[in-house]
Protein backbone atom coordinates (compact mmCIF):
# COMPACT_ATOMS: atom_id res chain seq x y z
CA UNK A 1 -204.50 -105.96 130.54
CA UNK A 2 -205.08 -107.34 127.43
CA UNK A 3 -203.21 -106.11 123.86
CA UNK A 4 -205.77 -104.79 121.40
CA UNK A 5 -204.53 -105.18 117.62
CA UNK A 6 -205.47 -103.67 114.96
CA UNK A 7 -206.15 -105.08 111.25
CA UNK A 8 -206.16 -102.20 108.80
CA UNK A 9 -208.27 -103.46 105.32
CA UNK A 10 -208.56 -102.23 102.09
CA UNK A 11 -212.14 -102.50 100.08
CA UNK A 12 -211.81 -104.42 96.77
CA UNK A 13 -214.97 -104.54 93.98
CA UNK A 14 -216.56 -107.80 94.81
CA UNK A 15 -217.32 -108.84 90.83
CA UNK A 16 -218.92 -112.31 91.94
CA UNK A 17 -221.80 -110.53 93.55
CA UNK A 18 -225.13 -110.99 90.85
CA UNK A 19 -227.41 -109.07 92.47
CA UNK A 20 -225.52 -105.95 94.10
CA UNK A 21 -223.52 -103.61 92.15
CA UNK A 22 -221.81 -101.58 95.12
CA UNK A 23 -220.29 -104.71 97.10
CA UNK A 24 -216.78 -104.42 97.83
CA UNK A 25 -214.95 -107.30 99.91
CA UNK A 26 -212.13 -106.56 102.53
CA UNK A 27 -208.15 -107.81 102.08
CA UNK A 28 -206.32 -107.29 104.88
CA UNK A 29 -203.11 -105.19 104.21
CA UNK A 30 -199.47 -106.77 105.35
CA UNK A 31 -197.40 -103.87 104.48
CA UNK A 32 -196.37 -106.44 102.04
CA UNK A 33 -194.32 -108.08 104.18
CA UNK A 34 -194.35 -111.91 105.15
CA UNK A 35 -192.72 -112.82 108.46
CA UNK A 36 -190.15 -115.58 108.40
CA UNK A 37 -188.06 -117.90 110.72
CA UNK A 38 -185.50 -115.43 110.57
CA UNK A 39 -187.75 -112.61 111.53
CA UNK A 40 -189.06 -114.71 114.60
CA UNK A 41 -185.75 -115.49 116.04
CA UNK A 42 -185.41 -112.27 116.49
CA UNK A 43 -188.62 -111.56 117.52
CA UNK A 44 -187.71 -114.08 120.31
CA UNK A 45 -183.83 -112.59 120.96
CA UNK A 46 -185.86 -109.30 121.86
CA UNK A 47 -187.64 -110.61 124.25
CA UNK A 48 -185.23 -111.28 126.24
CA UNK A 49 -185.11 -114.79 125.46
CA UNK A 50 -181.78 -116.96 127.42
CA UNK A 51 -181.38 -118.64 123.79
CA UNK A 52 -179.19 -117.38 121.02
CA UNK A 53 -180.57 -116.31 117.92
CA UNK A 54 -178.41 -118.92 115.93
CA UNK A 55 -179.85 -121.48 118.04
CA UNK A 56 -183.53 -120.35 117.78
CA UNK A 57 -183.00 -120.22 114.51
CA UNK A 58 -181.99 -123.70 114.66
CA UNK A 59 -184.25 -125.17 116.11
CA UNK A 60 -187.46 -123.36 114.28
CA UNK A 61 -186.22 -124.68 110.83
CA UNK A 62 -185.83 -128.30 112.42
CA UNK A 63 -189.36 -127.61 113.36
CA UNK A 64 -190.21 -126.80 109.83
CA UNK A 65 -188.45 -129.75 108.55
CA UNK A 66 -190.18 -132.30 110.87
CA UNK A 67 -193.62 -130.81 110.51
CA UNK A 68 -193.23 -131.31 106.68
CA UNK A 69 -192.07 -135.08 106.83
CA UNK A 70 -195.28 -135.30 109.19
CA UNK A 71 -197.73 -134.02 106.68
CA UNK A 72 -195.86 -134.95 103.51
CA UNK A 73 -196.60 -138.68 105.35
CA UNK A 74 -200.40 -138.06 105.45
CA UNK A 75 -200.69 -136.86 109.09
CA UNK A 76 -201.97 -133.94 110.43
CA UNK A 77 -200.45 -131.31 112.55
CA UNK A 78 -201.64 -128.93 115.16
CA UNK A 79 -199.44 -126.15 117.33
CA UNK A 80 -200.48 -123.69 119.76
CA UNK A 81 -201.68 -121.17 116.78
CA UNK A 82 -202.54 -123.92 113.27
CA UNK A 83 -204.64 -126.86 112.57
CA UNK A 84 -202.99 -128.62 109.27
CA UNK A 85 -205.18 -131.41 107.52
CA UNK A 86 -203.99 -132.96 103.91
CA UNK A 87 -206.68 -133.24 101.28
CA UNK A 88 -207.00 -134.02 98.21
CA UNK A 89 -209.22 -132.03 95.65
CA UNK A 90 -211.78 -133.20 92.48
CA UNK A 91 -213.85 -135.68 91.31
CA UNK A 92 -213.83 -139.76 91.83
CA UNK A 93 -215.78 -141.38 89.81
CA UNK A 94 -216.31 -145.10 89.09
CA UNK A 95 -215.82 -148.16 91.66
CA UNK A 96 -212.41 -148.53 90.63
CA UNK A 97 -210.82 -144.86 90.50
CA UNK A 98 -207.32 -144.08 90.62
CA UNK A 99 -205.40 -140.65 91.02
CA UNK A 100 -205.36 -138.72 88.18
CA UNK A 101 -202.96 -136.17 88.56
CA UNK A 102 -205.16 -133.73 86.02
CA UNK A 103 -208.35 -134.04 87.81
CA UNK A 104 -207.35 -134.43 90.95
CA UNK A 105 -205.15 -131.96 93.36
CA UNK A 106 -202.59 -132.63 96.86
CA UNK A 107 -203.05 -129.84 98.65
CA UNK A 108 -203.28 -128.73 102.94
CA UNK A 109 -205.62 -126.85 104.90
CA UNK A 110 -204.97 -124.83 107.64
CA UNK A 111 -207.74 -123.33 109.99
CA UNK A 112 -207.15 -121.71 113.48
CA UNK A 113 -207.37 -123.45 116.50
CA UNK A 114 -209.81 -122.78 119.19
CA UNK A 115 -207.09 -120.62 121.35
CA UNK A 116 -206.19 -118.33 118.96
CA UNK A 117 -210.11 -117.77 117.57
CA UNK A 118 -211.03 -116.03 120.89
CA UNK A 119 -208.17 -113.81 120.66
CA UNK A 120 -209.42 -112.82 117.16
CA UNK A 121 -212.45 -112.39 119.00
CA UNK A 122 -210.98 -110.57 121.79
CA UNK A 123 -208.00 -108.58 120.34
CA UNK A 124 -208.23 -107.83 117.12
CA UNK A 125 -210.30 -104.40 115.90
CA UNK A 126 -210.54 -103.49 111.96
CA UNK A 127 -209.69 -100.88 110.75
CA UNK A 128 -211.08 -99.68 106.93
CA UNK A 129 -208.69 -97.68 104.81
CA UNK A 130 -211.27 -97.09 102.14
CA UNK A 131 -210.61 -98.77 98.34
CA UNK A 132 -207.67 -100.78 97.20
CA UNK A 133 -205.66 -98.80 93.91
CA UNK A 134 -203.02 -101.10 94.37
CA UNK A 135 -200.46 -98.45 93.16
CA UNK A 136 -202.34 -97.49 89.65
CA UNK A 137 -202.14 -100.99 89.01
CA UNK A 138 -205.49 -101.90 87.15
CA UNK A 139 -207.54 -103.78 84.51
CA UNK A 140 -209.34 -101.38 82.45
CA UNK A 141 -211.09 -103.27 79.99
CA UNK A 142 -211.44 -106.19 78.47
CA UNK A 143 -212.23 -106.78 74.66
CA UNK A 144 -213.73 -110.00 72.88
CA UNK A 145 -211.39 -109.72 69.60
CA UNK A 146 -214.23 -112.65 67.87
CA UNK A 147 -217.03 -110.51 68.57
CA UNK A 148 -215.35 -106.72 69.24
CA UNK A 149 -217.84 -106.72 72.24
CA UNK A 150 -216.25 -104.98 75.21
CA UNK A 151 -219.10 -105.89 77.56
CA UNK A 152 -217.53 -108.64 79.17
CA UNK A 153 -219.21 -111.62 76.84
CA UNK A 154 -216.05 -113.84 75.90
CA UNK A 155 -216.24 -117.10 73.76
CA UNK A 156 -213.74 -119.86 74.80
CA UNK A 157 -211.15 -120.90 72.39
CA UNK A 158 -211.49 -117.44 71.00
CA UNK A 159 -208.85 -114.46 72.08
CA UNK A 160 -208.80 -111.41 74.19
CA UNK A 161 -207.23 -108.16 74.74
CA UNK A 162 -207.10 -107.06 77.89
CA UNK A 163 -206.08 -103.44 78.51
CA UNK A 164 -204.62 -101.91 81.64
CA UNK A 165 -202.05 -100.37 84.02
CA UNK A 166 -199.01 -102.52 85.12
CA UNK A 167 -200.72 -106.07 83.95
CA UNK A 168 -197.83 -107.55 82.36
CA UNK A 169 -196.79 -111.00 83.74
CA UNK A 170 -193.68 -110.99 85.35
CA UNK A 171 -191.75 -112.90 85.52
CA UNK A 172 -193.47 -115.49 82.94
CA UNK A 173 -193.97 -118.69 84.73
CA UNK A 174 -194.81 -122.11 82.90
CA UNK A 175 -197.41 -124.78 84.60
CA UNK A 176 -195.57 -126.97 87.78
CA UNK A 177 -193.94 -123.38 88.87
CA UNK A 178 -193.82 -122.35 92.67
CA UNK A 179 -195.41 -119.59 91.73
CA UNK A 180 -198.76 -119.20 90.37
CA UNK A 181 -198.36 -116.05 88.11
CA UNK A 182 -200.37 -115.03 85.21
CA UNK A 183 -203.87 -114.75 83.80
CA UNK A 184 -206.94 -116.41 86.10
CA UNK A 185 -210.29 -116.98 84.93
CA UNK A 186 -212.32 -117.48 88.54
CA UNK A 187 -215.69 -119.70 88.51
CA UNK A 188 -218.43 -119.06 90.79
CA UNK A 189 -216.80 -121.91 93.34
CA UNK A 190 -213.54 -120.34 93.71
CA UNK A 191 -212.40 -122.71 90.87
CA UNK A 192 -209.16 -120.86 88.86
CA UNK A 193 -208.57 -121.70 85.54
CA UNK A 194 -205.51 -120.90 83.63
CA UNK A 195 -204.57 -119.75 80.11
CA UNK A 196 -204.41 -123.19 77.34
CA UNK A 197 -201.98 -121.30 75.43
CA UNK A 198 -199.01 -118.94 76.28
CA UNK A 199 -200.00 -115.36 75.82
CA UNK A 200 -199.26 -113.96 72.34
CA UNK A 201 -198.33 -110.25 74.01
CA UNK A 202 -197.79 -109.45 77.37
CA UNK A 203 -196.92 -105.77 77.98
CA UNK A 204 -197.52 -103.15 81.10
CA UNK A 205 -200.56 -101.54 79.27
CA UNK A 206 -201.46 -104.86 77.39
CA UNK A 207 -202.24 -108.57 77.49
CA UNK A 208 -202.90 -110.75 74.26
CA UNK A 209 -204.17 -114.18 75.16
CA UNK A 210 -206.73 -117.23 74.85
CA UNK A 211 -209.71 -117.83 76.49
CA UNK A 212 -209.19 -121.22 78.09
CA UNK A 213 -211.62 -123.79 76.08
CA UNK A 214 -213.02 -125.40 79.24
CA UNK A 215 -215.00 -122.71 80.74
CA UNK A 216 -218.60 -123.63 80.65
CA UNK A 217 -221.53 -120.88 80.61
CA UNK A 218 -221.49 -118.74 83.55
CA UNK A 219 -219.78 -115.69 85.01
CA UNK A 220 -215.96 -115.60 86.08
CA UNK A 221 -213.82 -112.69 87.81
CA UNK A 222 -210.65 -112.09 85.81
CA UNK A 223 -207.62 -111.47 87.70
CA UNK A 224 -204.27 -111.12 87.06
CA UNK A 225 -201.29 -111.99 89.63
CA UNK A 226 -197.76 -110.83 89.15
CA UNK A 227 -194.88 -109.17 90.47
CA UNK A 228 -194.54 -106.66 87.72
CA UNK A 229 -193.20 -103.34 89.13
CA UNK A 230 -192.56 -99.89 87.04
CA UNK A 231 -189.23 -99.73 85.44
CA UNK A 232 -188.88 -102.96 84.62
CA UNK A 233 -187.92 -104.60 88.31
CA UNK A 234 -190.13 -107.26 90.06
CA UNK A 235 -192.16 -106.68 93.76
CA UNK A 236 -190.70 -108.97 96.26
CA UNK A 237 -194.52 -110.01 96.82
CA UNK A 238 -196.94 -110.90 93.69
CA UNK A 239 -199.48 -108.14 93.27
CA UNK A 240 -202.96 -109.46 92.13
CA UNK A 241 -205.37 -107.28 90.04
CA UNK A 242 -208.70 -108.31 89.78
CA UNK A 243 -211.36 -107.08 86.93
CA UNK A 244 -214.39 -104.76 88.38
CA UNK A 245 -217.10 -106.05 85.75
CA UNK A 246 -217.99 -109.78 85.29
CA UNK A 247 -216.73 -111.95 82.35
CA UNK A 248 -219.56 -114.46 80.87
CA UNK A 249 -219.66 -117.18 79.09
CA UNK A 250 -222.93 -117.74 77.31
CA UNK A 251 -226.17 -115.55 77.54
CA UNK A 252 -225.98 -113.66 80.83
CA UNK A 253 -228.15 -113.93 83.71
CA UNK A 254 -231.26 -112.62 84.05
């Protein structure tokens, strides 16, 4: 007999959408919690696995470490579950081009295999929870403080207040970081574009900052990612909060 599963979803303003005011796209909720080699050891010990949980352990972080020195060395790697392909990101151009660590991005991607596509296809049912609140945490409005417009126009180079519910960045990262935290200005493409400048405030029910100079005329979905919690503490996961209304740059669409 084979085990049905269950993905429960939460419905989340779709802002990209031009045409369609009432589209909403799904996120998949983890309980917030990311499974680890620790957590599958033991996940193995319980099923009644011969090996000790020290040695599972073991060996699944010598897995880790091999796999990495295999795609840190350009190649690719493929289990029973993951495809994993290097790739690098952004523009060449000219006959002679070399790496330019500003235009150009290292990065992986992973895709499912074959196997475990027809168990999506097979196992898995959805389940819809109805819309993401994300624990009152929310982006209220957004203010152009060069033109007081509130309507989402915004003029690069110029600043912005954006008002809200738990938005503060926390903790304040600086560009290289691990973790991508702060203020996201999203293109059309899935492009994200940071903040220039540091933000001059950065409170729970505020944000003071600079429109980066580089966006070019278009629409963009703000969103904000950080593990900002009430009281002061940080979420063991970062929380991202995206804007409901489009910001442009430029005249808007017809």
């Amino acid at each position: 007999m084979v085990k049905i599963y269950s993905w429960k979803v939460w419905l989340i303003f779709n802002s990209l959408t031009k045409s369609v005011k009432n589209d909403y796209i799904a996120e998949v909720s983890t309980s917030g919690r990311t499974l680890r080699n620790e957590d599958i050891a033991q996940i193995i010990v319980k099923g009644r696995s011969e090996l000790r949980y020290e040695t599972i352990l073991s060996i699944l972080n010598e897995r880790d470490a091999a796999v990495a020195e295999a795609l840190l060395g350009g190649s690719s790697v493929q289990d029973g579950n993951i495809h994993i392909t290097p790739r690098v990101t952004g523009s060449w151009i000219g006959s002679d081009p070399l790496f330019n660590a500003k235009e150009h991005k290292l990065t992986f991607d992973a895709v499912p295999t074959v196997t475990l596509r027809k168990s999506l296809d097979e196992e898995v049912s959805v389940e819809v929870l109805g819309k993401k609140t994300d624990g009152g945490a929310i982006i209220g409005l957004v203010t152009d403080l060069l033109t007081g417009k509130t309507d989402g126009t915004i003029t690069p180079g110029g600043d912005i207040i954006i008002k809200g519910e738990k938005i503060k960045i926390a903790p304040e990262t600086t560009p290289g970081d691990e973790e991508s935290l702060g203020v996201f200005f999203v293109d059309a493409n899935d492009n994200e574009i940071t903040l220039d400048y540091p933000m001059s405030e950065n409170t729970p029910k505020k944000i003071l900052c600079r429109v980066p100079t580089m966006l070019v005329d278009g629409e963009y979905t703000l969103k904000i990612v950080t593990r900002y919690a009430a009281g002061g503490s940080l979420l063991k996961e970062s929380r991202t909060i995206v804007y409901e209304l489009p910001l442009i740059v430029g005249e808007p669409a017809s």
